[in-house]
PDB file of N, CA and C in Angstrom:
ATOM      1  N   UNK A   1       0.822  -1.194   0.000  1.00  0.00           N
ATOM      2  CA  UNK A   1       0.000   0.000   0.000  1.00  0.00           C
ATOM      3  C   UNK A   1       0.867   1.260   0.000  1.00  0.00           C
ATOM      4  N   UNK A   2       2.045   1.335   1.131  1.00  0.00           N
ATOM      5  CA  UNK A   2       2.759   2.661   0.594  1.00  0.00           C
ATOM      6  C   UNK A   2       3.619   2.873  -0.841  1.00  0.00           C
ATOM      7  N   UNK A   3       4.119   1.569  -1.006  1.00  0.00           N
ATOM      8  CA  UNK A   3       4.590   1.634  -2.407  1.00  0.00           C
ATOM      9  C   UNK A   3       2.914   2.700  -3.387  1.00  0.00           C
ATOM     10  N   UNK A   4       1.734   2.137  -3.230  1.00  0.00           N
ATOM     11  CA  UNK A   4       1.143   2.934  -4.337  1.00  0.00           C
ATOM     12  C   UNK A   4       0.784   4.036  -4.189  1.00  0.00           C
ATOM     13  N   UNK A   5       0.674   4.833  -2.686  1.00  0.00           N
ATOM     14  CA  UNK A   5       0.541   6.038  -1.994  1.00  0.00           C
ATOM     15  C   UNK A   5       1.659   6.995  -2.502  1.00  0.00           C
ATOM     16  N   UNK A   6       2.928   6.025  -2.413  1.00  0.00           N
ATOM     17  CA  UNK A   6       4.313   7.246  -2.923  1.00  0.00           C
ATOM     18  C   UNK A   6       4.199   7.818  -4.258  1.00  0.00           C
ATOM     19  N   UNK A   7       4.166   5.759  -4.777  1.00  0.00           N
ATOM     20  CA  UNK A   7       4.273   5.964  -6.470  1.00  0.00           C
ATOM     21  C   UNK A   7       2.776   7.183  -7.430  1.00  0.00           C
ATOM     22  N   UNK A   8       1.691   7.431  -6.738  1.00  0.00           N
ATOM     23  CA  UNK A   8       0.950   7.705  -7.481  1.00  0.00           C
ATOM     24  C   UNK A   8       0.711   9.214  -6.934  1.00  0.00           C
ATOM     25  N   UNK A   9       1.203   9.200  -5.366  1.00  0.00           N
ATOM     26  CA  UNK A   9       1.150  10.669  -4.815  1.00  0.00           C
ATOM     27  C   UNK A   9       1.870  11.957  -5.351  1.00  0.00           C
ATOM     28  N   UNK A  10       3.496  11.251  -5.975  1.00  0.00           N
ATOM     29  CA  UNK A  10       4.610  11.869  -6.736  1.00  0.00           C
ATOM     30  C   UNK A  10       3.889  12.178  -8.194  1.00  0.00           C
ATOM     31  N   UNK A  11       2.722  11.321  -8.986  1.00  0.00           N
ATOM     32  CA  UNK A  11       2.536  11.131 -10.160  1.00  0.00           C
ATOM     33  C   UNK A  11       1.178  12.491 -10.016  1.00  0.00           C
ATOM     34  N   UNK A  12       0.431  12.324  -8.406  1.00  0.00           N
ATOM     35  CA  UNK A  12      -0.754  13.331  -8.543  1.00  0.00           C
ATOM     36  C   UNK A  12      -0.821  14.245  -7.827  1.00  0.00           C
ATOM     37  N   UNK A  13      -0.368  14.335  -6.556  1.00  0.00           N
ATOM     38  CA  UNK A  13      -0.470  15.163  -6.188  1.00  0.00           C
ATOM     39  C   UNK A  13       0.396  16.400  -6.072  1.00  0.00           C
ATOM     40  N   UNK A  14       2.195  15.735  -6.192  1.00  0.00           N
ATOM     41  CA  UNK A  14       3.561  16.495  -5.817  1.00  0.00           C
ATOM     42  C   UNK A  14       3.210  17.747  -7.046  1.00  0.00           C
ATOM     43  N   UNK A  15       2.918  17.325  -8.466  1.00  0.00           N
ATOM     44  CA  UNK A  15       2.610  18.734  -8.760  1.00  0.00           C
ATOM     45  C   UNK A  15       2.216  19.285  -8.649  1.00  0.00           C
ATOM     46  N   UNK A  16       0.983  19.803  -8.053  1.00  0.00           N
ATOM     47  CA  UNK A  16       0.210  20.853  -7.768  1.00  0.00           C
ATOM     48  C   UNK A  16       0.673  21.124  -6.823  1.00  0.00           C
ATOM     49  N   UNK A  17       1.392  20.498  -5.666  1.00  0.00           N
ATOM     50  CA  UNK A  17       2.116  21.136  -4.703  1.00  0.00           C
ATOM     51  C   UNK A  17       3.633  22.130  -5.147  1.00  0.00           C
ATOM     52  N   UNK A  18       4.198  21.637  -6.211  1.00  0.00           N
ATOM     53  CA  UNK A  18       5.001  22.246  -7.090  1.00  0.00           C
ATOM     54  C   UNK A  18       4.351  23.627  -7.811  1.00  0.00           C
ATOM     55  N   UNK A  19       3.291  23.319  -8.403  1.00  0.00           N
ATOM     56  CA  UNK A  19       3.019  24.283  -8.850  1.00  0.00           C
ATOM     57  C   UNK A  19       2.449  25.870  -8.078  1.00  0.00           C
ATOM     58  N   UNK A  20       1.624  25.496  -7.206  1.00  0.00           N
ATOM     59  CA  UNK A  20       0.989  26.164  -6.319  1.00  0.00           C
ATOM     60  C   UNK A  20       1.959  26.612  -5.550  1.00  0.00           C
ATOM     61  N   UNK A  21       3.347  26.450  -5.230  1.00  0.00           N
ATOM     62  CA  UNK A  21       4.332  26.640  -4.622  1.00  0.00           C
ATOM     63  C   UNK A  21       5.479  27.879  -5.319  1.00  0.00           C
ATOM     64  N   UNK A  22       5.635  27.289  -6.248  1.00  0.00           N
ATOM     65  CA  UNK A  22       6.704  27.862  -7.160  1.00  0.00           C
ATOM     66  C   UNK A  22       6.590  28.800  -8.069  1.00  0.00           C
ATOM     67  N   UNK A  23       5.306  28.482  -8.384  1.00  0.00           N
ATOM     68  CA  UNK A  23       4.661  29.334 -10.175  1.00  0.00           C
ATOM     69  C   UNK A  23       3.243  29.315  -9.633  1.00  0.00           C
ATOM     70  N   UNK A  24       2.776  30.935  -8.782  1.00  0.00           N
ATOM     71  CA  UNK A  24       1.770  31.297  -8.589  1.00  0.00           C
ATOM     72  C   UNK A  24       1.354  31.844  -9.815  1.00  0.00           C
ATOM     73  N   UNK A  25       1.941  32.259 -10.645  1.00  0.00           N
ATOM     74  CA  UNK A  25       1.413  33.527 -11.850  1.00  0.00           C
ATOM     75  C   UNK A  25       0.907  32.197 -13.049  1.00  0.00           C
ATOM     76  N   UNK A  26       1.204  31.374 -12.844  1.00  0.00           N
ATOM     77  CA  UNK A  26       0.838  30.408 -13.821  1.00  0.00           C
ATOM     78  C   UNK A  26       0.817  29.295 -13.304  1.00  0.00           C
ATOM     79  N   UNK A  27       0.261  28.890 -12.064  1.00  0.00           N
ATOM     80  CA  UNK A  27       0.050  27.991 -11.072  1.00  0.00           C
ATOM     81  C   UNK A  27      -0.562  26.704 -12.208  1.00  0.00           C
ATOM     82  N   UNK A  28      -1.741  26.859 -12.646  1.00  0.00           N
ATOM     83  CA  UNK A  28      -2.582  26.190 -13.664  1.00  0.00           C
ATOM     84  C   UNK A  28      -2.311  25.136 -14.520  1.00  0.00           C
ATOM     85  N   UNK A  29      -1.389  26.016 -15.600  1.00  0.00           N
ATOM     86  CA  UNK A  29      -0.622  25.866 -16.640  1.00  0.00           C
ATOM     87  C   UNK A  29       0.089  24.917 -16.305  1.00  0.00           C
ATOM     88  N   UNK A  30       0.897  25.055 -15.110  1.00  0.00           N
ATOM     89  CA  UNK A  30       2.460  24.863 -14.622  1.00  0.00           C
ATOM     90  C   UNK A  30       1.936  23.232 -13.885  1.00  0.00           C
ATOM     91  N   UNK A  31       0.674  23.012 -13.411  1.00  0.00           N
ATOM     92  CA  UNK A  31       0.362  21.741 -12.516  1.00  0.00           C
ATOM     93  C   UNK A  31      -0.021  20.861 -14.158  1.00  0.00           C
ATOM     94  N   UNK A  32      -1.035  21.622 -15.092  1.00  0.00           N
ATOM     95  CA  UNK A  32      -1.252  20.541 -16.140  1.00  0.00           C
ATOM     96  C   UNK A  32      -0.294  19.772 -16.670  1.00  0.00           C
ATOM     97  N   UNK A  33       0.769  20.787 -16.906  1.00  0.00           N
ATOM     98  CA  UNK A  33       2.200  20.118 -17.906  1.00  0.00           C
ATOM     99  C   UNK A  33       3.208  19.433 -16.782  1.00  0.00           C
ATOM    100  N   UNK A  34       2.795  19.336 -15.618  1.00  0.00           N
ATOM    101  CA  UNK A  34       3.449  18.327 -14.568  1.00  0.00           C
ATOM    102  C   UNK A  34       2.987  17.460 -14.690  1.00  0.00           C
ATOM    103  N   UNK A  35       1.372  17.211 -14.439  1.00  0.00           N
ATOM    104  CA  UNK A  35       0.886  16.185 -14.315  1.00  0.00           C
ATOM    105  C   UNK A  35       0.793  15.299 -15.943  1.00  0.00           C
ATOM    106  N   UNK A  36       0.944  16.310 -16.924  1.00  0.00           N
ATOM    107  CA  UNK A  36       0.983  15.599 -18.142  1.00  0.00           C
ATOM    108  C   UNK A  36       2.248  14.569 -18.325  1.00  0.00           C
ATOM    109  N   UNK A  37       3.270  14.860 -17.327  1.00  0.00           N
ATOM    110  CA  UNK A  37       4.430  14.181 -17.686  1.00  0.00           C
ATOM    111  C   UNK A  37       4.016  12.727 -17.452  1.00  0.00           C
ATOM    112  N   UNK A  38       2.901  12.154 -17.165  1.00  0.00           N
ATOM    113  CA  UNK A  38       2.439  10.799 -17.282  1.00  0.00           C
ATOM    114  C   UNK A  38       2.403  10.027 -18.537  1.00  0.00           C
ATOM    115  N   UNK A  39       2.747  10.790 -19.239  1.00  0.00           N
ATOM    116  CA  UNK A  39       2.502  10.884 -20.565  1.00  0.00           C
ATOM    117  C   UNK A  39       3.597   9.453 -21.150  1.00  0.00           C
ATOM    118  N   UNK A  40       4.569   9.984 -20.818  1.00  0.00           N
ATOM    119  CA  UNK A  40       5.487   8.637 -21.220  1.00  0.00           C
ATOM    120  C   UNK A  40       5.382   7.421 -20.962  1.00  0.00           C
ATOM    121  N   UNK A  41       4.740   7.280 -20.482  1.00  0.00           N
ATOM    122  CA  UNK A  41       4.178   5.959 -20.247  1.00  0.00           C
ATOM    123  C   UNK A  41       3.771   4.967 -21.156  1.00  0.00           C
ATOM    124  N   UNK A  42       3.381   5.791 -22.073  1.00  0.00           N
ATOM    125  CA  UNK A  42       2.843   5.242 -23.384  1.00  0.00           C
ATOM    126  C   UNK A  42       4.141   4.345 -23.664  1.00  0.00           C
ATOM    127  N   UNK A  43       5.192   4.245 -23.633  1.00  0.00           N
ATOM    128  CA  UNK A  43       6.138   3.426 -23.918  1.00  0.00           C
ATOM    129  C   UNK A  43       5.779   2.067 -23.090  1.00  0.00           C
ATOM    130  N   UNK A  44       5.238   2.140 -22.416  1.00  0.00           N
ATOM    131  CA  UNK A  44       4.784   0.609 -21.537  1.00  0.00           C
ATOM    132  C   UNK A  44       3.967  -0.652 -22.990  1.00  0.00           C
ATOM    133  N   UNK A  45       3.042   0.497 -23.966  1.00  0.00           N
ATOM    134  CA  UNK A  45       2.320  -0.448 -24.788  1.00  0.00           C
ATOM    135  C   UNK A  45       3.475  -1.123 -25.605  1.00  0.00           C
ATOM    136  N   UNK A  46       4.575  -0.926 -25.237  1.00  0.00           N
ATOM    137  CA  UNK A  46       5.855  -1.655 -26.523  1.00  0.00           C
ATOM    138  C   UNK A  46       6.265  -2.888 -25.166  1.00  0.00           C
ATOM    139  N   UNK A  47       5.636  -2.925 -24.355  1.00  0.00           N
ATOM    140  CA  UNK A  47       6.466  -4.067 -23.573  1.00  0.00           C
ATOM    141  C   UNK A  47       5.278  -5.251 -23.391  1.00  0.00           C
ATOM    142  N   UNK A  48       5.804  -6.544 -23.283  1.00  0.00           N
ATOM    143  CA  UNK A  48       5.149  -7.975 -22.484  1.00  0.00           C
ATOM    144  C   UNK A  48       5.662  -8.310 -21.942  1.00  0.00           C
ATOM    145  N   UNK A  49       4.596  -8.529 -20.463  1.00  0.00           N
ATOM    146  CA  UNK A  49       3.194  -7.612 -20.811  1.00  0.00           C
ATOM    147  C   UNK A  49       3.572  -6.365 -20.877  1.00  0.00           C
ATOM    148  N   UNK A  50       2.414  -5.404 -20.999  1.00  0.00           N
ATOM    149  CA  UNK A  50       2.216  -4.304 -21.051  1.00  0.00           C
ATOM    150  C   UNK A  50       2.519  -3.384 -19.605  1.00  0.00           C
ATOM    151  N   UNK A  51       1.847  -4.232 -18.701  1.00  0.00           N
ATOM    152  CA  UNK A  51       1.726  -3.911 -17.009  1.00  0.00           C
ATOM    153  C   UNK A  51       2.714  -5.153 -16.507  1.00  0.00           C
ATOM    154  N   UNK A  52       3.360  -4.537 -15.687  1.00  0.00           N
ATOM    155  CA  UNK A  52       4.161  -5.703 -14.713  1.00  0.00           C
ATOM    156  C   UNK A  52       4.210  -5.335 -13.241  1.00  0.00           C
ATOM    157  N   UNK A  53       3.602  -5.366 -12.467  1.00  0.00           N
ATOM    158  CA  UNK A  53       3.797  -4.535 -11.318  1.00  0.00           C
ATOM    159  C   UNK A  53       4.977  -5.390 -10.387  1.00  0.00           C
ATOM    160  N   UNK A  54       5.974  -5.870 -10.840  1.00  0.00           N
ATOM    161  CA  UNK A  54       6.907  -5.882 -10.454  1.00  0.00           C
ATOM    162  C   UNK A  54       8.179  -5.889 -11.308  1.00  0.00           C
ATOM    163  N   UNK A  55       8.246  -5.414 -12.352  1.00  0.00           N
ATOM    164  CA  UNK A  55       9.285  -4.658 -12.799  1.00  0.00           C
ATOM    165  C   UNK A  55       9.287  -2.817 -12.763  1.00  0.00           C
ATOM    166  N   UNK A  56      10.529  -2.579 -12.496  1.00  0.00           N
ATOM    167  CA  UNK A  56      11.146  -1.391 -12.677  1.00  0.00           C
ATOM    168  C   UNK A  56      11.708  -0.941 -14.065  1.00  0.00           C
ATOM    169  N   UNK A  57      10.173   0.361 -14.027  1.00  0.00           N
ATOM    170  CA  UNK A  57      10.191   0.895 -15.239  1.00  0.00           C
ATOM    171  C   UNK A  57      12.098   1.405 -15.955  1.00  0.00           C
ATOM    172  N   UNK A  58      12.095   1.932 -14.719  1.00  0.00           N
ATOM    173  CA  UNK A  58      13.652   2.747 -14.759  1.00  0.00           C
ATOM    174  C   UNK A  58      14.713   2.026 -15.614  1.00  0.00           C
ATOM    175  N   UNK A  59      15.011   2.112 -16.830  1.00  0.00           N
ATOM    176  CA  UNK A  59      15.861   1.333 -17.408  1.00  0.00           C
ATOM    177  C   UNK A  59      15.245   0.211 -18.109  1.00  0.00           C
ATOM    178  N   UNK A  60      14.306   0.250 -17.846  1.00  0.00           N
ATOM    179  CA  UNK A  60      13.601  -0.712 -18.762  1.00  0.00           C
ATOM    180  C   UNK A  60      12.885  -0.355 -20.582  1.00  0.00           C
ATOM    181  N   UNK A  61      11.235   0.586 -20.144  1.00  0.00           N
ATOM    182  CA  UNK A  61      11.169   0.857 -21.008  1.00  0.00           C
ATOM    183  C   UNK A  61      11.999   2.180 -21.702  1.00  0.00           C
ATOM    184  N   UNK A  62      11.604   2.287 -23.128  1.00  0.00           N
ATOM    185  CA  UNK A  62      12.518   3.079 -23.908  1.00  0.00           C
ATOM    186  C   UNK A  62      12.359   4.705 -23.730  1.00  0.00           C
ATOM    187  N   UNK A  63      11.524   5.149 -22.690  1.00  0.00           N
ATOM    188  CA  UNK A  63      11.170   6.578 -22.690  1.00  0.00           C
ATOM    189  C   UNK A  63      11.238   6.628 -20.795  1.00  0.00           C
ATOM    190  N   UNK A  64      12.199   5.716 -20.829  1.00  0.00           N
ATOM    191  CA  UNK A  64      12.829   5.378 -19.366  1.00  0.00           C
ATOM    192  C   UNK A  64      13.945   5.047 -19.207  1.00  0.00           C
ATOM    193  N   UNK A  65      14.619   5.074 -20.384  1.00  0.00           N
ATOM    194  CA  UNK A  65      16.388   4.574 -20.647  1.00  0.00           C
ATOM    195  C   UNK A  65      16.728   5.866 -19.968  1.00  0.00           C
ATOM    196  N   UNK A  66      18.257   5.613 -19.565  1.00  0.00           N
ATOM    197  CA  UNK A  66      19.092   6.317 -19.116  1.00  0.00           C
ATOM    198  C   UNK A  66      19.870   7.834 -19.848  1.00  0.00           C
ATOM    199  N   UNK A  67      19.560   7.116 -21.076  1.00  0.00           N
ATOM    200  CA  UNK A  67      19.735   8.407 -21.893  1.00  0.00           C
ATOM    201  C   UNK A  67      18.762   9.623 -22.252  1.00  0.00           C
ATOM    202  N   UNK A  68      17.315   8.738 -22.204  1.00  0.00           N
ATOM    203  CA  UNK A  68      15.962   9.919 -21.956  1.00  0.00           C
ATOM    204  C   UNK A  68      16.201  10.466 -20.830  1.00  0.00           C
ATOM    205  N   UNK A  69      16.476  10.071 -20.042  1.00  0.00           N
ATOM    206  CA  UNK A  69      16.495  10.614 -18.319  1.00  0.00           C
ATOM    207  C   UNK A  69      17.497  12.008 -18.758  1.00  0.00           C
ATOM    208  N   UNK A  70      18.777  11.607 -19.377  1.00  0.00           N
ATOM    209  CA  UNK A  70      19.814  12.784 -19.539  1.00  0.00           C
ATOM    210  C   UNK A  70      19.050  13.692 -20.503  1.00  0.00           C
ATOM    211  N   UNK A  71      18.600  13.164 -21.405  1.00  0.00           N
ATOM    212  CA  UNK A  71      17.721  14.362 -22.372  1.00  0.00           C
ATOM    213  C   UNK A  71      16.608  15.354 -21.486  1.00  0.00           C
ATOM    214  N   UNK A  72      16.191  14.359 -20.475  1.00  0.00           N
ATOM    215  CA  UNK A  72      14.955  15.147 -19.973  1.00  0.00           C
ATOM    216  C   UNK A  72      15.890  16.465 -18.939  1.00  0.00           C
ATOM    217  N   UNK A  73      17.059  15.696 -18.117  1.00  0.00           N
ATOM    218  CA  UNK A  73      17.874  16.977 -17.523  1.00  0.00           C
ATOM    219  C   UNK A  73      18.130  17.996 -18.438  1.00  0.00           C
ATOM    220  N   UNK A  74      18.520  17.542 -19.358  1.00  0.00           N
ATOM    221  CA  UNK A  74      19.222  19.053 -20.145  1.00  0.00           C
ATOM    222  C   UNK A  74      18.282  19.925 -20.680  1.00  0.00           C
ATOM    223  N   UNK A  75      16.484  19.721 -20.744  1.00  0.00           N
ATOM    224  CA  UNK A  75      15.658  20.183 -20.910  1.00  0.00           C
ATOM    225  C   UNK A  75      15.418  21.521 -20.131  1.00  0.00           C
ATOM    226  N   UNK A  76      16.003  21.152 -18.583  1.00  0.00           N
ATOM    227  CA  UNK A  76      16.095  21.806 -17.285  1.00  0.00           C
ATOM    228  C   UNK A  76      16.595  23.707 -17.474  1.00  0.00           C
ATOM    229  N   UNK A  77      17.978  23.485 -18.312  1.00  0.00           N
ATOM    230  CA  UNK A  77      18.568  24.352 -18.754  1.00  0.00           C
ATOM    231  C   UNK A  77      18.076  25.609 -20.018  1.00  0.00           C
ATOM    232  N   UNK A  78      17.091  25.308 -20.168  1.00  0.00           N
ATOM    233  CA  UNK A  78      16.404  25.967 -21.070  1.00  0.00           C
ATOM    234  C   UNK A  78      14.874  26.645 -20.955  1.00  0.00           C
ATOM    235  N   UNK A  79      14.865  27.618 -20.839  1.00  0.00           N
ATOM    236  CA  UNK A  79      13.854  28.867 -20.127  1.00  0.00           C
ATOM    237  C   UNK A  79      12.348  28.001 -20.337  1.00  0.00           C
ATOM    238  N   UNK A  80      12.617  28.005 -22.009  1.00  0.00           N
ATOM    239  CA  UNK A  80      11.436  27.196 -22.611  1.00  0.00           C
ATOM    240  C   UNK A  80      10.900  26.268 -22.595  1.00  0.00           C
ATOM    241  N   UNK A  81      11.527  24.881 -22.275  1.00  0.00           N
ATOM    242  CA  UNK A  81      11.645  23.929 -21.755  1.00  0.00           C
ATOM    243  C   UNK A  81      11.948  23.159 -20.328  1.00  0.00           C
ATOM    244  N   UNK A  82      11.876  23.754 -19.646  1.00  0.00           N
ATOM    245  CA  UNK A  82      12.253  23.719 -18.015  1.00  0.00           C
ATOM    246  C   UNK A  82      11.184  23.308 -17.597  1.00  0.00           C
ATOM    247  N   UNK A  83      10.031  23.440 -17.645  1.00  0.00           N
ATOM    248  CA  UNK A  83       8.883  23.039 -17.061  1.00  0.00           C
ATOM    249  C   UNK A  83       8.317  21.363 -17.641  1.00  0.00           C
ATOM    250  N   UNK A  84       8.702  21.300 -18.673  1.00  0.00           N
ATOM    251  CA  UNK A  84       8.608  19.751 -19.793  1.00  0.00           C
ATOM    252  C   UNK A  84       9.615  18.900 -18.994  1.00  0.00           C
ATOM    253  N   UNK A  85      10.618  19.748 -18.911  1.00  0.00           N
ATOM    254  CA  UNK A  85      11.906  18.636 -18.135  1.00  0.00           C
ATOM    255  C   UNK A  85      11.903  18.120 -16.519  1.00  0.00           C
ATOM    256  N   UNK A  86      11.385  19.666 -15.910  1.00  0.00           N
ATOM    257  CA  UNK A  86      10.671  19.021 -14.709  1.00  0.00           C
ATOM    258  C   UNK A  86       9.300  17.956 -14.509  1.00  0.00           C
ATOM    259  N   UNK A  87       8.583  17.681 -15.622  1.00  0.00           N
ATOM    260  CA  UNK A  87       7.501  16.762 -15.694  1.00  0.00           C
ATOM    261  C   UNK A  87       8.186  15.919 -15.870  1.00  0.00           C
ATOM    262  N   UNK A  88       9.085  15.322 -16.741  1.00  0.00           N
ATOM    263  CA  UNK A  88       9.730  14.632 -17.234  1.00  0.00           C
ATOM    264  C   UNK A  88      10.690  13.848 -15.904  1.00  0.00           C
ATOM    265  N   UNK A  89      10.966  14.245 -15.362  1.00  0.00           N
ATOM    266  CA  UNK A  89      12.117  13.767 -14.782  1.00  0.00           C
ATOM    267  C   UNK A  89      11.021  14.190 -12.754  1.00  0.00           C
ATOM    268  N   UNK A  90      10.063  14.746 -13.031  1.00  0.00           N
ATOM    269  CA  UNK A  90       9.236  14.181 -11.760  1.00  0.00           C
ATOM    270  C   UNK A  90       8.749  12.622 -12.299  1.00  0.00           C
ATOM    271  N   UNK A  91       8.218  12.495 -13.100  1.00  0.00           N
ATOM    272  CA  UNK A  91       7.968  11.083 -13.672  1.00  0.00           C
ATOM    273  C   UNK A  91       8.728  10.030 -13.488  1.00  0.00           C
ATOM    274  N   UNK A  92      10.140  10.303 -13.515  1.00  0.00           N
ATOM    275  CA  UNK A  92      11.313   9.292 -13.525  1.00  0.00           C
ATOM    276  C   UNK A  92      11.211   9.581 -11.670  1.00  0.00           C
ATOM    277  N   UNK A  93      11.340  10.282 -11.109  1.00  0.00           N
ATOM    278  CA  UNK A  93      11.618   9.884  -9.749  1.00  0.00           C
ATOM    279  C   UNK A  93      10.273   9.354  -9.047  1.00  0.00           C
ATOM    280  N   UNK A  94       8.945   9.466  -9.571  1.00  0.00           N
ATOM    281  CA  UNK A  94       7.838   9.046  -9.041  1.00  0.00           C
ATOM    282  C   UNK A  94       8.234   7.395  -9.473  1.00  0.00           C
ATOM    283  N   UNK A  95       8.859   6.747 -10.780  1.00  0.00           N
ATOM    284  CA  UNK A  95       8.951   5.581 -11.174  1.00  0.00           C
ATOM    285  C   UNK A  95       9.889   4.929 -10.579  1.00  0.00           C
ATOM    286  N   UNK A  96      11.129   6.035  -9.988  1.00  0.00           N
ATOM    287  CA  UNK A  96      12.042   5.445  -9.106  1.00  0.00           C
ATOM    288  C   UNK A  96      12.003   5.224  -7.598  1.00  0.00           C
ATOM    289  N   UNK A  97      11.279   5.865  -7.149  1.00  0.00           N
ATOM    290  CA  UNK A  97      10.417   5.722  -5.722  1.00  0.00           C
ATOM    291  C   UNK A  97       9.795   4.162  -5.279  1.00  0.00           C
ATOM    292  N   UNK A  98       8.926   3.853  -6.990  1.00  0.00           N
ATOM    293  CA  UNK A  98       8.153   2.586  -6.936  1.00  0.00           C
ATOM    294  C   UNK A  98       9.497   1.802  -7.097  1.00  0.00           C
ATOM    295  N   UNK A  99      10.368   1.955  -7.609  1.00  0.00           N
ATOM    296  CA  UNK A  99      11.307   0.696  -7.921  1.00  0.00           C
ATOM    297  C   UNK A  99      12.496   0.502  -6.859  1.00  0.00           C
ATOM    298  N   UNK A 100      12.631   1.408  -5.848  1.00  0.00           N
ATOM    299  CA  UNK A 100      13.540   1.113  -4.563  1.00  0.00           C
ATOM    300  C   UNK A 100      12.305   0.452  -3.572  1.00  0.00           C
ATOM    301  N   UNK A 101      11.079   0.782  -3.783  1.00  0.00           N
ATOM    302  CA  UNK A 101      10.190   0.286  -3.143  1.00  0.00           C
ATOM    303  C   UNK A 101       9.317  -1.407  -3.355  1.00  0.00           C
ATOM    304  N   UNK A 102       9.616  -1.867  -4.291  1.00  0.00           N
ATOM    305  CA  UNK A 102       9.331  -2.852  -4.510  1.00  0.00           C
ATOM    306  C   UNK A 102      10.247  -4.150  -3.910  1.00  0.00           C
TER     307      UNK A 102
END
């Protein structure tokens, strides 16, 4: 049970606490494109199965390799993109939470 409290709390709730925190002037905006970072996930439909609730996404699927992870940091660095990279890489630590936790 805390494994799915962490894993899904990081996935629903940590942004709006991010957002509402950090980026009052665009509080809104700033929680959708957090919480959109769920988004990658879609790389799960390339795996069998599809769902494994005991594998670790992290390194597994392909929008979870180690090298997306570095793409999603360097996103960080860029005015325009900083907010994509923080979804991005809240995603990877909400997935890495579940996978020290399992």
């Amino acid at each position: 049970m805390l494994r799915f409290i962490v894993h899904y709390g990081i996935h629903f709730i940590v942004p709006f606490f991010i957002a509402f925190i950090f980026f009052k002037e665009n509080r809104t905006r700033v929680a959708l494109i957090l919480l959109a970072g769920i988004l990658i996930d879609v790389d799960h439909l390339l795996a069998n199965p599809i769902f494994d609730a005991n594998r670790c996404s992290v390194g597994f699927h392909l929008l979870h390799q180690y090298w997306a992870i570095a793409l999603y940091f360097i996103l960080l660095f860029f005015e325009k993109t900083r907010i994509f990279g923080m979804a991005l890489l809240l995603h990877i630590v909400a997935d890495t939470a579940d996978c020290w936790l399992m």
